[in-house]
C-alpha atoms as a PDB file:
ATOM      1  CA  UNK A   1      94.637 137.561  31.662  1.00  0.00           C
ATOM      2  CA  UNK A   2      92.122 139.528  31.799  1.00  0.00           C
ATOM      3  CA  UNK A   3      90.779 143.326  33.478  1.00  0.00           C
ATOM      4  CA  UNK A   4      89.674 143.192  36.896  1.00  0.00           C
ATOM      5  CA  UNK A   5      87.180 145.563  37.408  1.00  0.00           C
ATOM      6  CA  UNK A   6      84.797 147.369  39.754  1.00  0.00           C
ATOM      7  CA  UNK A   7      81.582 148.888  38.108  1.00  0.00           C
ATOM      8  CA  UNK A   8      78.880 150.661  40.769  1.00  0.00           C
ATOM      9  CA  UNK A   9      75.239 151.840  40.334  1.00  0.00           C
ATOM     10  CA  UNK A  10      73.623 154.234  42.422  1.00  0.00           C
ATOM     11  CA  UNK A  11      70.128 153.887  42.130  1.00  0.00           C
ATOM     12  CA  UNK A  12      67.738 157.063  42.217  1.00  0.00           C
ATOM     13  CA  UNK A  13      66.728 155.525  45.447  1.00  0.00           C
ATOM     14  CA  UNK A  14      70.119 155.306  47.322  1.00  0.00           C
ATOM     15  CA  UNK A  15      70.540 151.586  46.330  1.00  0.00           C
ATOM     16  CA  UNK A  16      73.900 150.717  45.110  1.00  0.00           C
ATOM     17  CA  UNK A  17      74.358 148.187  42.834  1.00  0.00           C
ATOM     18  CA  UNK A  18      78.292 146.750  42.311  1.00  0.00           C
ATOM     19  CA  UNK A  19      79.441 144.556  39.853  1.00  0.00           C
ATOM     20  CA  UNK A  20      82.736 142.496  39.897  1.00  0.00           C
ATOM     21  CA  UNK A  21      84.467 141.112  36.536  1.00  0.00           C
ATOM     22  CA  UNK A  22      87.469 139.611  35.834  1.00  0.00           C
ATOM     23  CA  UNK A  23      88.151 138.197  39.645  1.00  0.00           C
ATOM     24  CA  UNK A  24      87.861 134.882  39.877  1.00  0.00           C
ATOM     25  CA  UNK A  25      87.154 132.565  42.630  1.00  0.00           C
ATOM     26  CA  UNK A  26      85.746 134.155  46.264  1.00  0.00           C
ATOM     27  CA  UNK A  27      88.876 136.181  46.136  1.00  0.00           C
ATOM     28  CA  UNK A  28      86.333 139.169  44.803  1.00  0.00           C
ATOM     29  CA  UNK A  29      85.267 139.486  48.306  1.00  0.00           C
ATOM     30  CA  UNK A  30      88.206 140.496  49.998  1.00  0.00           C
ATOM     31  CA  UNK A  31      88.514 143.045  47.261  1.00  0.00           C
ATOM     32  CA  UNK A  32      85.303 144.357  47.580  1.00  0.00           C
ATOM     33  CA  UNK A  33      84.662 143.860  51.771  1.00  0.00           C
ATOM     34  CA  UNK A  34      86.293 148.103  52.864  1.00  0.00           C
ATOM     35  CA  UNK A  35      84.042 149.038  49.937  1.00  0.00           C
ATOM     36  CA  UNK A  36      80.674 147.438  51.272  1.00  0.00           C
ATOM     37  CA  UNK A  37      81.609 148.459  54.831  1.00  0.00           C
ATOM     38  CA  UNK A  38      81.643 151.949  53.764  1.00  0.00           C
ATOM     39  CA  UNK A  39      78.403 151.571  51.668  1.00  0.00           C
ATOM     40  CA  UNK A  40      76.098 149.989  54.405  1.00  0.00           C
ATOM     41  CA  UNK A  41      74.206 147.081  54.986  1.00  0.00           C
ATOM     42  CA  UNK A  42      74.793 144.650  51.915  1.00  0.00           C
ATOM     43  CA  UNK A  43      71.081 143.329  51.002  1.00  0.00           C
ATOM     44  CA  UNK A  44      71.643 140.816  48.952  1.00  0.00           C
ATOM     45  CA  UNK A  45      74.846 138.739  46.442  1.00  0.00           C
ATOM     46  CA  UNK A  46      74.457 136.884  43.368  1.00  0.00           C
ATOM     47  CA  UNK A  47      78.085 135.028  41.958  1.00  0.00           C
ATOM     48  CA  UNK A  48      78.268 134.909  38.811  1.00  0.00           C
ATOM     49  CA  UNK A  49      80.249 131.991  36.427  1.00  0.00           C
ATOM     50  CA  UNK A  50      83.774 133.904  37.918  1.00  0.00           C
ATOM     51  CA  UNK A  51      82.868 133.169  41.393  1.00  0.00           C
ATOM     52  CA  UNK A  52      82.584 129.562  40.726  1.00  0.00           C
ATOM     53  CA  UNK A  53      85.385 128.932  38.386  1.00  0.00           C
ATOM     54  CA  UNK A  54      89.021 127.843  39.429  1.00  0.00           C
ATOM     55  CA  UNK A  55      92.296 129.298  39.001  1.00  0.00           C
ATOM     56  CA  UNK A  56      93.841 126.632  36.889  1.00  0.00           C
ATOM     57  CA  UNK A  57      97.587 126.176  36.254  1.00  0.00           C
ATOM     58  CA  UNK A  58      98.701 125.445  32.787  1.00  0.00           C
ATOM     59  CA  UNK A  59     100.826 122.223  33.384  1.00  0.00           C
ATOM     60  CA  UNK A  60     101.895 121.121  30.123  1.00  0.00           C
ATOM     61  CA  UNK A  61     103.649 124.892  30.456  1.00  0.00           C
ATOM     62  CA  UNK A  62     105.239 124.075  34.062  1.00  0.00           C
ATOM     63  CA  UNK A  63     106.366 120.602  32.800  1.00  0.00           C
ATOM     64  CA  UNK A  64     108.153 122.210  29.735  1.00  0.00           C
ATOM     65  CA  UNK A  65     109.751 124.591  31.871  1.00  0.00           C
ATOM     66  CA  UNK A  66     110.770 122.016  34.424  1.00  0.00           C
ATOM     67  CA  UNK A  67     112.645 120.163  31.934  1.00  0.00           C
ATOM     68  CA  UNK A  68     114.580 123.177  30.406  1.00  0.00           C
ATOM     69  CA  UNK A  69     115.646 123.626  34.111  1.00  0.00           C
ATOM     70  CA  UNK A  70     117.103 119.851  34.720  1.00  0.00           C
ATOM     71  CA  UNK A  71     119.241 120.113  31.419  1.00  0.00           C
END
């Protein structure tokens, strides 16, 4: 698992830049939507890779587990 984290610029002229890692899937913007509403007007997004991926589920992991369980 790894760090979520929150990194911010502030620009000599007043623009903000923010950076998400470590969130993935659109979940990022629910973390980051109070933030931006107290920043202003957002001008622009780019997602990176973490936006795109998935939240998988190991199931060779569940299936092992599910086993132990029916013993």
């Amino acid at each position: 698992m790894s760090m979520e984290t929150l990194e911010f610029i502030i620009h000599p002229d007043g623009r903000v830049e923010e950076k998400v890692t470590g969130i993935i899937g659109n979940s990022c913007q629910e973390v980051t939507a109070t933030i931006e509403a107290q920043l202003g007007r957002v001008v622009s997004t780019e997602q990176t890779s973490e936006y795109f991926a998935q939240n998988t589920i190991d199931s060779t992991t569940n299936q092992t587990q599910a086993a132990k369980n029916s013993w």
